[in-house]
Protein backbone atom coordinates (compact mmCIF):
# COMPACT_ATOMS: atom_id res chain seq x y z
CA UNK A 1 -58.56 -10.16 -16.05
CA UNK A 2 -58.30 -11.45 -19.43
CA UNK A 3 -55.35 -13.89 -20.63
CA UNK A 4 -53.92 -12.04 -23.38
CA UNK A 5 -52.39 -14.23 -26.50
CA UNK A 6 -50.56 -12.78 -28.88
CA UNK A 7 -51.62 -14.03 -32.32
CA UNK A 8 -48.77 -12.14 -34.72
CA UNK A 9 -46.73 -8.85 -34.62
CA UNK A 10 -50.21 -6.64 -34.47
CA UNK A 11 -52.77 -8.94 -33.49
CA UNK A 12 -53.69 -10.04 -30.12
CA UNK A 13 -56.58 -12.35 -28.50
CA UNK A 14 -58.34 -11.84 -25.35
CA UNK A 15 -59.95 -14.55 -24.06
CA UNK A 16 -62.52 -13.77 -20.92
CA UNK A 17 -64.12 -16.43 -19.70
CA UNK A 18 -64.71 -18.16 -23.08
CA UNK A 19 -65.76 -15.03 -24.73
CA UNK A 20 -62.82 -14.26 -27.56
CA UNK A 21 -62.28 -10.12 -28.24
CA UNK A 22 -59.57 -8.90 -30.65
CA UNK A 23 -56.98 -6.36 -30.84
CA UNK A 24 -55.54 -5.07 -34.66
CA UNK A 25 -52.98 -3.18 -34.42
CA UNK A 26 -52.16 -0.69 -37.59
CA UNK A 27 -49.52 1.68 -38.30
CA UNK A 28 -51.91 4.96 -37.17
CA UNK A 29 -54.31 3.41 -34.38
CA UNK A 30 -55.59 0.06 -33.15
CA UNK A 31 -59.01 -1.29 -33.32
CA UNK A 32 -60.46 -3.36 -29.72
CA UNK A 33 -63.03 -5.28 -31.66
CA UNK A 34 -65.48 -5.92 -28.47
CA UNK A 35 -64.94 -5.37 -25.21
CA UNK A 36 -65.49 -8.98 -23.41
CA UNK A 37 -68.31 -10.15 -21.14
CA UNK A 38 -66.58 -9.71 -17.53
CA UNK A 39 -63.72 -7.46 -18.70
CA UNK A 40 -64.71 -3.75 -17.64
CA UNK A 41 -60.81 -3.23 -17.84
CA UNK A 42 -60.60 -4.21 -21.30
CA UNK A 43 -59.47 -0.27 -22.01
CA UNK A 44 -56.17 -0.80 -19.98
CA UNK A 45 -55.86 -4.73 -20.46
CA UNK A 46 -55.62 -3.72 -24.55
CA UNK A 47 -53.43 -0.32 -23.76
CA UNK A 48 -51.04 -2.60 -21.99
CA UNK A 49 -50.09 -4.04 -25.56
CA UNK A 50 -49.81 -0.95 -27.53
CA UNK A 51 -49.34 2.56 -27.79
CA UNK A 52 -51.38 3.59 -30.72
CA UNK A 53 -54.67 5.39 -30.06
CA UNK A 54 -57.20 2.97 -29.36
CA UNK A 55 -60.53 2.64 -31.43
CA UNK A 56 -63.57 0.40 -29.97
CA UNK A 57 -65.95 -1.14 -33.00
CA UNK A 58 -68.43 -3.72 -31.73
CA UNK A 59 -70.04 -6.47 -33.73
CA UNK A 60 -72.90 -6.19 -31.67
CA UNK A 61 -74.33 -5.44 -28.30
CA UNK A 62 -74.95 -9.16 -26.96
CA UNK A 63 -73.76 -9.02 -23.15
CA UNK A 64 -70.85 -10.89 -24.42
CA UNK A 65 -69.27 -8.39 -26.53
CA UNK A 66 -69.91 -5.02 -24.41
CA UNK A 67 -68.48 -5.15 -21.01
CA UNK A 68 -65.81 -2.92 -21.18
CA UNK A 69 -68.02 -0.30 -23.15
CA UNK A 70 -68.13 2.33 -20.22
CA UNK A 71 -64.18 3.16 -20.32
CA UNK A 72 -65.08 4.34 -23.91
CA UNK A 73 -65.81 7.91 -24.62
CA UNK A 74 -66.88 6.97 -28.55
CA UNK A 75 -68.04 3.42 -29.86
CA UNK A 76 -68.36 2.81 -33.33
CA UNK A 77 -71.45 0.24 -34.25
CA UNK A 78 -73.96 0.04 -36.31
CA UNK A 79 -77.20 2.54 -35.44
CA UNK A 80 -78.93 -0.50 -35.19
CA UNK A 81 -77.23 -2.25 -32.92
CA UNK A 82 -76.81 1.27 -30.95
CA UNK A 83 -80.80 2.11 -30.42
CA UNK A 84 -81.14 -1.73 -29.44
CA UNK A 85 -78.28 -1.37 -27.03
CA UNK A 86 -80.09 1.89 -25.73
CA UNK A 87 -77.08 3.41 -26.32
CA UNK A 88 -74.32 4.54 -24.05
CA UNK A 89 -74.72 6.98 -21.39
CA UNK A 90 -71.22 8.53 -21.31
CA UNK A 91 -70.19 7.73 -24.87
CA UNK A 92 -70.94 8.76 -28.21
CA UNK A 93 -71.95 6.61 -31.56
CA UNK A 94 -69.40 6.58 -34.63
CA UNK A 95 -71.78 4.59 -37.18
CA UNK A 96 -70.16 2.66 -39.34
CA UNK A 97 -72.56 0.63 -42.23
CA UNK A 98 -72.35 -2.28 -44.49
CA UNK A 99 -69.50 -1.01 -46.88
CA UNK A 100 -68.03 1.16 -44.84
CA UNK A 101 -64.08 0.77 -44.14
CA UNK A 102 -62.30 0.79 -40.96
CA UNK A 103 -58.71 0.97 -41.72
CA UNK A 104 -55.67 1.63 -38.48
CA UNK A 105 -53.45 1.66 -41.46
CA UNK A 106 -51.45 -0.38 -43.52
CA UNK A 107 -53.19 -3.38 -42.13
């Protein structure tokens, strides 16, 4: 399981293993940015710190950043990064694109 730090208020660290992921909580939802390397719990691990609906937005697909993917039933990425990934077999794609804004609210 991951060791969970709490940075501020609405922001928490994960740390797995070495590999960081981030929580950002905002007044409507909160954003799981990645999902660790060996953290398939990372779902529960980051609904453990809040009760807002829970968004997952990955940087990337590296192994590092995608572990806890499958407890996902969207994940917003780029389309790049989704048809190099070869995508997700029980979740769906919310694209997001240079420019685009991702906001939880008021953060």
């Amino acid at each position: 399981m991951a060791e969970i730090i709490r940075i501020d208020g609405s922001t928490y660290r994960f740390e797995d293993g070495g590999v960081r992921f981030f929580l950002l909580e905002g007044k409507n939802e909160a954003i799981l940015i990645d999902s660790g390397m060996n953290c398939p719990d990372a779902r529960r691990i980051a609904e453990s710190v809040t009760d807002k609906p829970l968004r997952l937005v990955n940087t990337h697909t590296d192994p590092d950043h995608i572990s806890g993917n499958g407890a996902f039933g969207e994940v917003t990425m780029s389309p790049a990064e989704w048809e190099s990934f070869g995508g997700e077999r029980n979740a769906s794609l919310v694209p997001v694109k240079d420019g685009d804004v991702i906001d939880p609210g008021d953060r």
